[in-house]
Protein backbone atom coordinates (compact mmCIF):
# COMPACT_ATOMS: atom_id res chain seq x y z
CA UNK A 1 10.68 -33.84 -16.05
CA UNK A 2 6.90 -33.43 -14.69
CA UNK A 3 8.03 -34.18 -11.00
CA UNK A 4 10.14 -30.60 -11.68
CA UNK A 5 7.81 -29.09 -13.23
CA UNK A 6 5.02 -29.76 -10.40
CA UNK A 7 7.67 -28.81 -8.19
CA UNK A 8 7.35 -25.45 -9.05
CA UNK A 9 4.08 -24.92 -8.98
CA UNK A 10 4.09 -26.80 -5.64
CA UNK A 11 6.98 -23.99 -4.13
CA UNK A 12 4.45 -21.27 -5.61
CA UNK A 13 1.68 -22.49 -4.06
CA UNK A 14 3.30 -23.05 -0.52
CA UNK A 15 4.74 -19.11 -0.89
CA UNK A 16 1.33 -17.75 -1.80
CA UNK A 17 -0.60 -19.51 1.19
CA UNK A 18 2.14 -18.51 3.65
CA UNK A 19 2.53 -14.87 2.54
CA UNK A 20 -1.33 -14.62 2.61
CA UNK A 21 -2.02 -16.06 6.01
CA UNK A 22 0.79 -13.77 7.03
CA UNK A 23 -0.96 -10.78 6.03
CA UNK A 24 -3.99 -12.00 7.77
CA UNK A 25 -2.31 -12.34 10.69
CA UNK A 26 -0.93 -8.39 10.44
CA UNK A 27 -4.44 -7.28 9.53
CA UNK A 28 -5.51 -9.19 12.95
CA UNK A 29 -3.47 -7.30 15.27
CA UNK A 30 -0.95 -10.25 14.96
CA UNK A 31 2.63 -10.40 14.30
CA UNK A 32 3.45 -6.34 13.49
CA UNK A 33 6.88 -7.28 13.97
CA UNK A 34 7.18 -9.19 11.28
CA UNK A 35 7.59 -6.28 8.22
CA UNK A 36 5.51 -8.42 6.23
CA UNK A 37 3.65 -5.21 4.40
CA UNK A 38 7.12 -3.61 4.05
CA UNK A 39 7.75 -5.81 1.30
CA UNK A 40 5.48 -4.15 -0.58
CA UNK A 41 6.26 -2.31 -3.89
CA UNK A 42 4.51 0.46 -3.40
CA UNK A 43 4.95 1.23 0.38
CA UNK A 44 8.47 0.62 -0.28
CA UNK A 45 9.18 2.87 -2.96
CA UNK A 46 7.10 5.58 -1.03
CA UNK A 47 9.23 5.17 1.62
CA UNK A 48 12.49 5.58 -0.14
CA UNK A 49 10.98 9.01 -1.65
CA UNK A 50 9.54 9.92 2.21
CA UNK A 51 11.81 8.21 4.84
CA UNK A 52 14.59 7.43 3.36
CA UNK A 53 16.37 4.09 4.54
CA UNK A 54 18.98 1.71 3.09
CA UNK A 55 16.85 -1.48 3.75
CA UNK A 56 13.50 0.18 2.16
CA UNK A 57 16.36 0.99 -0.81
CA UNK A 58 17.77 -3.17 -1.03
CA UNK A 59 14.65 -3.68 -0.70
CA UNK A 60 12.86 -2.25 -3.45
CA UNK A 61 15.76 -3.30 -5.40
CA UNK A 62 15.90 -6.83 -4.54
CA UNK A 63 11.94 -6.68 -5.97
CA UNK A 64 12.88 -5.08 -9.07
CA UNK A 65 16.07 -7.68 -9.29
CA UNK A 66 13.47 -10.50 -8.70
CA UNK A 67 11.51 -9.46 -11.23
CA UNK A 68 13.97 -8.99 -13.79
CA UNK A 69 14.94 -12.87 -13.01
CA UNK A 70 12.08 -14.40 -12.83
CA UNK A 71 8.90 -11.91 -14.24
CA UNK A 72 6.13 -11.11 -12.10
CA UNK A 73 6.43 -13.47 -9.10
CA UNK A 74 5.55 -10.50 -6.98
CA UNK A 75 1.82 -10.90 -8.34
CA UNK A 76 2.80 -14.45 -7.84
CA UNK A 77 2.81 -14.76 -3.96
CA UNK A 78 3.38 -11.02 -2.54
CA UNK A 79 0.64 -8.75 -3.41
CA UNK A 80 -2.15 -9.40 -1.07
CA UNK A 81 -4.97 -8.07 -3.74
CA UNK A 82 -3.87 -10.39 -6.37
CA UNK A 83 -3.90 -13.54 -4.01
CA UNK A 84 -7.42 -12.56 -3.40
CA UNK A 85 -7.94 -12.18 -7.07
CA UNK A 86 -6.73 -15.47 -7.26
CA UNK A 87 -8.83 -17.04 -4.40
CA UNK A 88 -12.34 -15.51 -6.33
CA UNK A 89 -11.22 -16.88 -9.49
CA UNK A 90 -11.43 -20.20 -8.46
CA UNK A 91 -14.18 -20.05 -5.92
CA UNK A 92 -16.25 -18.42 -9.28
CA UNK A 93 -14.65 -20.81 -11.74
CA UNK A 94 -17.34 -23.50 -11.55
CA UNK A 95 -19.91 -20.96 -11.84
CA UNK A 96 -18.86 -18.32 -14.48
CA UNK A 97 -18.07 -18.55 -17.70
CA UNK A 98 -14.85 -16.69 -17.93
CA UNK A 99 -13.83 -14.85 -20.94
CA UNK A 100 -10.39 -16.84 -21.65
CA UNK A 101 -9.62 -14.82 -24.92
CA UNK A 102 -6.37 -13.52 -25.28
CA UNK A 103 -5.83 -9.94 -23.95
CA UNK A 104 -3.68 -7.87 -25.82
CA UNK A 105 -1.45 -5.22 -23.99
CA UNK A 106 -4.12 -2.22 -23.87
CA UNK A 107 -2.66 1.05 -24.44
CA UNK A 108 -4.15 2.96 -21.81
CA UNK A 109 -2.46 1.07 -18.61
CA UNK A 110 0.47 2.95 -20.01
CA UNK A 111 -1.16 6.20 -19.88
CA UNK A 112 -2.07 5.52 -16.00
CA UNK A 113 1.19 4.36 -14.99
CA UNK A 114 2.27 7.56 -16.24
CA UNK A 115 -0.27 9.43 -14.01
CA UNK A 116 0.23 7.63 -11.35
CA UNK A 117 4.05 7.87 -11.08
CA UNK A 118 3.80 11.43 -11.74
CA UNK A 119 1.64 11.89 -8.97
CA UNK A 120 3.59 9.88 -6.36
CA UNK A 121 6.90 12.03 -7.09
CA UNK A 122 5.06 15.13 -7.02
CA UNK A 123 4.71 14.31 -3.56
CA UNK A 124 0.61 13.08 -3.65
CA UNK A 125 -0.13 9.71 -2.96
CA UNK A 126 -4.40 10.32 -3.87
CA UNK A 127 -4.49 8.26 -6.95
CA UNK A 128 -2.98 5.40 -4.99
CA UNK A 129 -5.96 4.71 -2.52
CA UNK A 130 -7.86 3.99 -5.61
CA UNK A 131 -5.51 2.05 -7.81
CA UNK A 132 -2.90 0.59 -5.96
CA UNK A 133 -3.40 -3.15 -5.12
CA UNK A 134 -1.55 -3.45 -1.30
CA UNK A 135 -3.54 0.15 -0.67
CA UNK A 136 -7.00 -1.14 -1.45
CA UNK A 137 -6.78 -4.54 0.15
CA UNK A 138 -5.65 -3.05 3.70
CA UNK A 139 -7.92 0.09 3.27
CA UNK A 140 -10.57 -2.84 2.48
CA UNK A 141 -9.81 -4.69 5.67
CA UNK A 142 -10.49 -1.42 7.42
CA UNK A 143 -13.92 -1.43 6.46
CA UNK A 144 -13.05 2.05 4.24
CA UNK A 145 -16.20 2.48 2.21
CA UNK A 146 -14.12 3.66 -0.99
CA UNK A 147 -12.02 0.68 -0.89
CA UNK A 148 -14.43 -1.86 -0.09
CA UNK A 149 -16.77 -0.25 -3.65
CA UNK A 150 -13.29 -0.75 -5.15
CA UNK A 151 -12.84 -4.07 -4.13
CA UNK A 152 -16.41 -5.38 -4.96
CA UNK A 153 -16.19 -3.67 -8.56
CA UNK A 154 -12.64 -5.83 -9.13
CA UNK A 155 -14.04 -9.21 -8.01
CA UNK A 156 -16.91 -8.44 -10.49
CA UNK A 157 -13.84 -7.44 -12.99
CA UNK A 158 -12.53 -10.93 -12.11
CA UNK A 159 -16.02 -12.58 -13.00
CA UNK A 160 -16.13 -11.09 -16.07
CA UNK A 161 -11.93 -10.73 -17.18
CA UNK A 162 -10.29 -13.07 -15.11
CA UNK A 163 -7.23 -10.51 -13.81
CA UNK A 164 -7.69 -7.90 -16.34
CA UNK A 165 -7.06 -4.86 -13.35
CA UNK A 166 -3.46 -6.45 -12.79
CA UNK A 167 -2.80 -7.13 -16.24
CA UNK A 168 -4.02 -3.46 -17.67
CA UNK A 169 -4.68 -1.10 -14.72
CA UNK A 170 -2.59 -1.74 -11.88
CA UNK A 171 0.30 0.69 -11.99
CA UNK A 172 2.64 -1.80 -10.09
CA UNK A 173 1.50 -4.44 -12.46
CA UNK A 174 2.62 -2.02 -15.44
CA UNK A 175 6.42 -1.11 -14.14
CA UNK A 176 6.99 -5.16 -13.07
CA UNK A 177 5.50 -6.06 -16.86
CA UNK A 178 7.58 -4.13 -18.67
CA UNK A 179 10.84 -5.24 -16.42
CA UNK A 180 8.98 -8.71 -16.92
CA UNK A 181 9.38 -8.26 -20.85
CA UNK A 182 13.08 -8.81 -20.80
CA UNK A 183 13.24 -10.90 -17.72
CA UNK A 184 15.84 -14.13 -17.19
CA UNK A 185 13.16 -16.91 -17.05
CA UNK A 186 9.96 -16.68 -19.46
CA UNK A 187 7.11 -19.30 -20.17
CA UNK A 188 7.73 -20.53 -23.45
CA UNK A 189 5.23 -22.53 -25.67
CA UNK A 190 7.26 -25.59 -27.16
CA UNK A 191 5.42 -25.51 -30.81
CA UNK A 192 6.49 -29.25 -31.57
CA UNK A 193 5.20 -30.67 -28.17
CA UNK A 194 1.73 -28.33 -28.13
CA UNK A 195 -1.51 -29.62 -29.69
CA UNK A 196 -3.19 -26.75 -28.75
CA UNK A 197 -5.69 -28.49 -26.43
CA UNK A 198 -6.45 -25.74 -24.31
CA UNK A 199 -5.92 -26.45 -20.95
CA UNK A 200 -3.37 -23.97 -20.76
CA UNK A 201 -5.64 -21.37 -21.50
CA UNK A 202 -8.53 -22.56 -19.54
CA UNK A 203 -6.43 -22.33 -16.86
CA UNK A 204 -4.26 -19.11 -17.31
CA UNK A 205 -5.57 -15.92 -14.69
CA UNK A 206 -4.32 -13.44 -16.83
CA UNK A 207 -5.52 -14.11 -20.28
CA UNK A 208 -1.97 -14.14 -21.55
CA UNK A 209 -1.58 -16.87 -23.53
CA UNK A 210 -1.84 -17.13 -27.54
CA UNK A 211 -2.71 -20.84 -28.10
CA UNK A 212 -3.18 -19.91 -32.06
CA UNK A 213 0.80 -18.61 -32.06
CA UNK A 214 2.16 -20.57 -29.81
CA UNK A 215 2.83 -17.24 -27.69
CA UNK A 216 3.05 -16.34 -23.96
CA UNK A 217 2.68 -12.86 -23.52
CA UNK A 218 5.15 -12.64 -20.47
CA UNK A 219 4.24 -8.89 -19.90
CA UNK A 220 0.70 -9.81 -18.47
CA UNK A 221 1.67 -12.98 -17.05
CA UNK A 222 1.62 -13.10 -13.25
CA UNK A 223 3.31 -16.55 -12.59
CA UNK A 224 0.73 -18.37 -11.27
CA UNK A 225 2.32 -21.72 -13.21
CA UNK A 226 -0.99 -23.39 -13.23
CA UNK A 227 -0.18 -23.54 -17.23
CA UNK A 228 2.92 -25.23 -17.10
CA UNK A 229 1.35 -27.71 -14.21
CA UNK A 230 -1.42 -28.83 -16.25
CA UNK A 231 -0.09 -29.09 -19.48
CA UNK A 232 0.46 -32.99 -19.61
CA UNK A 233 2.28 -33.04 -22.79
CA UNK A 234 5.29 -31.01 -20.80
CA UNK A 235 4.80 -28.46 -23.88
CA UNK A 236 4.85 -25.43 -22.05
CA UNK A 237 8.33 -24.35 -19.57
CA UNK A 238 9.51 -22.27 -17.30
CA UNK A 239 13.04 -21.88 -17.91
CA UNK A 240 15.84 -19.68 -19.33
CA UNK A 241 14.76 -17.75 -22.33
CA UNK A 242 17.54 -18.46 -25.13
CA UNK A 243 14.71 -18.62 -27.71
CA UNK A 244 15.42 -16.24 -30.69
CA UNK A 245 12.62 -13.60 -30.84
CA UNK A 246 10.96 -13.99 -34.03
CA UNK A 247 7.57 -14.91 -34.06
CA UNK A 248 7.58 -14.00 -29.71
CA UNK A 249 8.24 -10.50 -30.65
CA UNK A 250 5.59 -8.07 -28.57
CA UNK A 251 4.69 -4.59 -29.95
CA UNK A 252 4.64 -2.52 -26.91
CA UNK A 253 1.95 -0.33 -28.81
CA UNK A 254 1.64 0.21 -32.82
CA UNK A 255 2.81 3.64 -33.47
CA UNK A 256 0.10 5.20 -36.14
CA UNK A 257 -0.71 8.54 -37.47
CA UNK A 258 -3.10 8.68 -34.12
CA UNK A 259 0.27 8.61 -32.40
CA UNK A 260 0.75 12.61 -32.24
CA UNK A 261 -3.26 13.12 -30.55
CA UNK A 262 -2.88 10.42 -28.29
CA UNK A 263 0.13 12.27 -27.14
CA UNK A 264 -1.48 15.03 -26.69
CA UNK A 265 -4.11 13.57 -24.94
CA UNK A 266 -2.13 11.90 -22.36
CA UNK A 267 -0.67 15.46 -21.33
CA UNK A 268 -3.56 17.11 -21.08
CA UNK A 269 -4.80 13.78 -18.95
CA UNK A 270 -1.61 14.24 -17.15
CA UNK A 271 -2.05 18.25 -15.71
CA UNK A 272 -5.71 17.73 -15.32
CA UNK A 273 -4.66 15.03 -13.27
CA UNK A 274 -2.19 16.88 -10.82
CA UNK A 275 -4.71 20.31 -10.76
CA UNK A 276 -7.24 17.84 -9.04
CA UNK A 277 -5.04 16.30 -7.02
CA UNK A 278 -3.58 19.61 -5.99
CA UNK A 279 -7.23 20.57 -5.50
CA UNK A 280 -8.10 17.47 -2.73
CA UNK A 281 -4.74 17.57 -0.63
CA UNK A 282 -5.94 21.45 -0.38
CA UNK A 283 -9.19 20.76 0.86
CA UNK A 284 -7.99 17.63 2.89
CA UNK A 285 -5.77 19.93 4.66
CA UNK A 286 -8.46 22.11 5.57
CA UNK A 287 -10.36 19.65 7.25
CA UNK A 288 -7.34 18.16 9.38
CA UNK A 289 -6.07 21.74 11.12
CA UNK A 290 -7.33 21.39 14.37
CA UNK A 291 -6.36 17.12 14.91
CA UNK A 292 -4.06 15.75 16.98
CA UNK A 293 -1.81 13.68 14.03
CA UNK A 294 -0.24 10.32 15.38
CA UNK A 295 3.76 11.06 16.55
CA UNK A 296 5.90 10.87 13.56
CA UNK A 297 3.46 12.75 10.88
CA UNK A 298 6.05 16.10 10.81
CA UNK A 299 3.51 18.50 9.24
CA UNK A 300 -0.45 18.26 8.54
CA UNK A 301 0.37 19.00 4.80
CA UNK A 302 2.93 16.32 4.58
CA UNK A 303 0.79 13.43 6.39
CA UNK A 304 -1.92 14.03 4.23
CA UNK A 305 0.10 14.07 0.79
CA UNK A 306 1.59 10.73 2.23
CA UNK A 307 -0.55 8.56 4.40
CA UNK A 308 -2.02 5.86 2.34
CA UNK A 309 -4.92 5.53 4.95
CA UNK A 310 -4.27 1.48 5.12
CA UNK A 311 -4.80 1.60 9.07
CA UNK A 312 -2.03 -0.58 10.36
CA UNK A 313 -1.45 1.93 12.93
CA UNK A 314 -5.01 2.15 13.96
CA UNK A 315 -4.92 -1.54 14.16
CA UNK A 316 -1.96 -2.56 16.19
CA UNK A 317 -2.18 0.58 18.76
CA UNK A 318 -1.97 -0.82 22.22
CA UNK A 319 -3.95 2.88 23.44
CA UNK A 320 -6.53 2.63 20.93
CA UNK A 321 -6.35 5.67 20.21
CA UNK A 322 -5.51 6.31 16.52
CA UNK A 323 -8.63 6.28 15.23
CA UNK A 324 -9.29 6.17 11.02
CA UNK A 325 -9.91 8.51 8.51
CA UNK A 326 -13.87 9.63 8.88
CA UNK A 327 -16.46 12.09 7.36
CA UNK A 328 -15.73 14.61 10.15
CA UNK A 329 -11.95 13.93 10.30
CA UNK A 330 -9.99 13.53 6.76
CA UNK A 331 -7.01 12.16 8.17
CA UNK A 332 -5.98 9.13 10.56
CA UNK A 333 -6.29 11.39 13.87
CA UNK A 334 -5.85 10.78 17.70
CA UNK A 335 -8.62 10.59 19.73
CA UNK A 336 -7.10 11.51 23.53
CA UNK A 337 -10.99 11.66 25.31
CA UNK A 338 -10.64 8.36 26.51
CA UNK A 339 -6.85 7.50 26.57
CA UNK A 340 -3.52 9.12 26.24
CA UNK A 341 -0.72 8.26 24.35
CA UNK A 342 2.02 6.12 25.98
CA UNK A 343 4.97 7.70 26.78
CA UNK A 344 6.99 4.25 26.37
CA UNK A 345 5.40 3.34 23.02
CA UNK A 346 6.16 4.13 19.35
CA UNK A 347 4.57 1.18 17.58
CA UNK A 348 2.68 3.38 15.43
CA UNK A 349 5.85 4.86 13.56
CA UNK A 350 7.41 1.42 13.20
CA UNK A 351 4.56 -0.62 11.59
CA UNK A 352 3.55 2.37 8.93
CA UNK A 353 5.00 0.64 5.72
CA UNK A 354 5.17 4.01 3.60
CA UNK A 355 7.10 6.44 5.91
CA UNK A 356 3.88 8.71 6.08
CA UNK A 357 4.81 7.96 9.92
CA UNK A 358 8.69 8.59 10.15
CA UNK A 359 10.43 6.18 12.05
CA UNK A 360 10.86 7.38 15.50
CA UNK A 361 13.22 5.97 18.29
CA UNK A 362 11.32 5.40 21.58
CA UNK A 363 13.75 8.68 22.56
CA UNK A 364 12.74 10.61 19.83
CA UNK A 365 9.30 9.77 20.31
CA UNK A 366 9.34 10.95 23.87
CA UNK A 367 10.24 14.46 23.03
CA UNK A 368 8.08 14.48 19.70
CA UNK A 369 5.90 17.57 20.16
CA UNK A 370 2.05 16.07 19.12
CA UNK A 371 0.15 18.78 20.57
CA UNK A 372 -0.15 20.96 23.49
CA UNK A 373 -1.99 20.51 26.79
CA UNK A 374 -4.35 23.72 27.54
CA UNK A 375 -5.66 24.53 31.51
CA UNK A 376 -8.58 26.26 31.73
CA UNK A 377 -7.57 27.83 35.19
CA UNK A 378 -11.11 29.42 35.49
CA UNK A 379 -12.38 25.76 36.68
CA UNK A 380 -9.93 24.38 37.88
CA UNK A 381 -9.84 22.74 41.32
CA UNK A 382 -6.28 23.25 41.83
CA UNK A 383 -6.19 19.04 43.07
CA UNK A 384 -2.72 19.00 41.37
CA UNK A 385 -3.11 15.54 39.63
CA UNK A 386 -1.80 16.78 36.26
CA UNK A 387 1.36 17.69 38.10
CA UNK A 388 1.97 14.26 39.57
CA UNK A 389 0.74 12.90 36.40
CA UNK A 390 2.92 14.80 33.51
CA UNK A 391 5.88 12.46 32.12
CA UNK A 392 7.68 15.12 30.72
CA UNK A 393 7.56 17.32 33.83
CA UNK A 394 5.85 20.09 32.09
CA UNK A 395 3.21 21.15 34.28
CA UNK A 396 3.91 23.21 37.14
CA UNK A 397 1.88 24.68 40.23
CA UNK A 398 2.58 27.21 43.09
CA UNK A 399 0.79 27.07 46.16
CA UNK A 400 -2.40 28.59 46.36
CA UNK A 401 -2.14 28.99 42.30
CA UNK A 402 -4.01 27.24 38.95
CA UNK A 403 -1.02 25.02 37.77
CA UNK A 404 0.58 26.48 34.15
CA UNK A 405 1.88 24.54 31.28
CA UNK A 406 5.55 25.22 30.01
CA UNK A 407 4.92 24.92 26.58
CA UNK A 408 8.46 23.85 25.64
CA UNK A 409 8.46 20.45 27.40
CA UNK A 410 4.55 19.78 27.01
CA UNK A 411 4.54 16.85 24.37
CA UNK A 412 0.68 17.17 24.27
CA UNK A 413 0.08 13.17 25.17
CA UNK A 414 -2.62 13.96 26.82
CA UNK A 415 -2.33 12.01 30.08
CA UNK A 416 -2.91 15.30 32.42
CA UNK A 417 -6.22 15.51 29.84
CA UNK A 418 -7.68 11.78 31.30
CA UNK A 419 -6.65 12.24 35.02
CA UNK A 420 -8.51 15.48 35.15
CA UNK A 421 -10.91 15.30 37.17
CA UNK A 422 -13.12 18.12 36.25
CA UNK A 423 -11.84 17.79 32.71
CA UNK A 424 -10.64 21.35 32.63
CA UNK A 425 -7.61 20.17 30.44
CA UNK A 426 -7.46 19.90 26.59
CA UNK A 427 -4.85 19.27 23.92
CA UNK A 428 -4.77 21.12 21.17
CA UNK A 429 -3.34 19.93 18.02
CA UNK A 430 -0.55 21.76 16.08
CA UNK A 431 0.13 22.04 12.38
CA UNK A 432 3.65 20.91 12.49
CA UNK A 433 5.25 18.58 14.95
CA UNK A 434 8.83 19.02 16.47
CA UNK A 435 11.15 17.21 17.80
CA UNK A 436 13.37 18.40 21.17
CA UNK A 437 16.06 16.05 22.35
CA UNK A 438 17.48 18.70 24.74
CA UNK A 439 14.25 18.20 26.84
């Protein structure tokens, strides 16, 4: 029976290690084939509401599915910020005393959740660069100032409360621990095997064990089995739940006579919420109306309600020319002053998890209206090279003439721009992109 019951800790452990060197490996400019980050709850839900696809859709249900089986595996071995969670907590362990008391379901994770959500389908995806695990860990990776405050504030978090942000902020964490509350499998305390030693709970992450009861709060628990691998008196398992719910039962909240201002708290929470959101997309907006927006972004309202700023299209363009979100730009731009964008490529729409970056065939792509190529004709020198130069066959000249752009085919890639020799030619960027597959 303990050979088993290693076992699964051993297949957990092997899955976490893999999926994390994995996402090392994408953050490195390595392996953006593999759609490692497209297993993501998040991205893949965004996706579904953005760019609609039938694998995004198995996808996200195969997650929920999973969940439902087996509780929160995904904060097992798939979420990138809870493997580093995991990685402090041990690193700290010999150092810090942690605080293993048992951590009730707080009420307010609910309440954020609720924001959150709300938020996403009202087509704003703000809230999620601060709260939203896979979002802050590649944002972090970036170097993003925000995230990396945000990820120094939850390794002191873990320091002080173990994985308190997954179990009681995290809005993924919320959805999956509710689904988790009725899953298949549970961790069960046997009450006739446990001598409530404590290893259990000196070893649980999440704080979600009741030693005193003889409870597992499977809500909060993220299925790291290092419970059920150290207990030596095989007391606690991972199987089945057939147990009758009697002294297991969970209150999801007490209802009191608070219940009716609490209500009305989280409403007014929840339009204060979207007015400042509504507020930031505005003024993002603003600052974006003049960039060049990677091919794929549709409109500069839509990019910026949807890009999650994680920088995997920065990271694996072969131009280097998507360049991140900055304090002069407040969007993920192109920068075409030192390189144009490939006519044969369209990596960046196929490795952007969320759909901020629609999917574009290389087709598509080709005739995907970025931006338009201006000629100042006043110095030009008339030497032709943009001509020879143009892939789309957009720029023209006569003899004896300044050469003129025919707006309909110009694609605005900005290769005429670089071969310039006098660097009379700019692109201009253009609030909403189009697509053309007649030209």
């Amino acid at each position: 029976m303990k050979k088993k019951i290693l076992h699964i800790q051993t297949i957990r452990n092997v899955l976490a290690i893999s999926f994390l060197l994995l996402f090392i490996l994408s953050l490195t400019n390595n392996f953006y084939k593999i759609p490692i980050f497209n297993f993501q709850f998040f991205s893949t839900l965004e996706r579904i509401l953005i760019d609609f696809s039938y694998i995004a859709l198995g996808t996200f249900l195969t997650l929920l599915l999973l969940t439902f089986l087996f509780g929160r595996i995904y904060c097992s071995f798939l979420c990138p910020l809870g493997l580093l969670q995991e990685i402090i907590f041990y690193l700290a362990k010999p150092f810090c005393k942690f605080n293993k008391t048992f951590e009730k379901n707080k009420i307010y994770k609910y309440l954020i959740a609720s924001v959150f959500y709300g938020a996403l389908f009202g087509s704003s995806v703000f809230l999620a660069k601060y709260l939203e695990p896979y979002t802050i860990f590649v944002s972090a990776s970036s170097l993003t100032k925000t995230s990396l405050i945000i990820v120094s504030a939850i390794i002191l978090l873990v320091i002080l409360r173990s994985r308190f942000f997954c179990t009681n902020i995290c809005p993924v964490g919320t959805i999956l621990g509710l689904i988790s509350r009725y899953s298949i499998f549970k961790i069960n305390i046997d009450k006739s095997k446990c001598v409530k030693c404590g290893m259990c709970v000196k070893n649980c992450q999440s704080n979600s064990i009741d030693i005193e009861n003889g409870i597992v709060q499977n809500e909060t628990c993220v299925k790291c089995f290092k419970c059920v691998g150290t207990c030596k008196l095989n007391a606690i398992n991972y199987k089945k739940d057939n147990i009758k719910k009697d002294t297991q039962k969970e209150k999801l909240f007490d209802i009191t006579k608070r219940r009716f201002i609490f209500d009305a708290i989280c409403l007014g929470t929840f339009f204060v919420t979207f007015k400042r959101i509504s507020y930031k997309v505005k003024n993002e907006i603003g600052r974006i109306k003049n960039i060049i927006l990677p091919p794929g972004a549709r409109s500069n309202k839509e990019f910026v309600s949807n890009c999650l700023n994680c920088n995997l299209c920065t990271k694996n363009c072969p131009q280097n020319i998507i360049k991140p979100k900055d304090e002069t730009f407040g969007a993920v731009h192109l920068d075409l002053s030192e390189n144009f964008c490939k006519f044969d490529c369209n990596i960046c729409s196929h490795v952007c998890p969320t759909g901020a970056l629609k999917r574009l065939t290389l087709k598509e792509k080709q005739n995907t209206k970025i931006g338009k190529a201006f000629i100042n004709t006043s110095e030009c020198i008339q030497c032709g090279l943009c001509v020879e130069t143009c892939p789309k066959n957009a720029i023209t000249k006569l003899d004896g003439e300044a050469p003129t752009v025919d707006g309909n085919k110009c694609i605005g890639c900005g290769k005429c721009a670089l071969e310039c020799p006098v660097k009379t030619i700019f692109i201009n960027g253009i609030e909403e992109q189009e697509t053309d597959l007649k030209n």
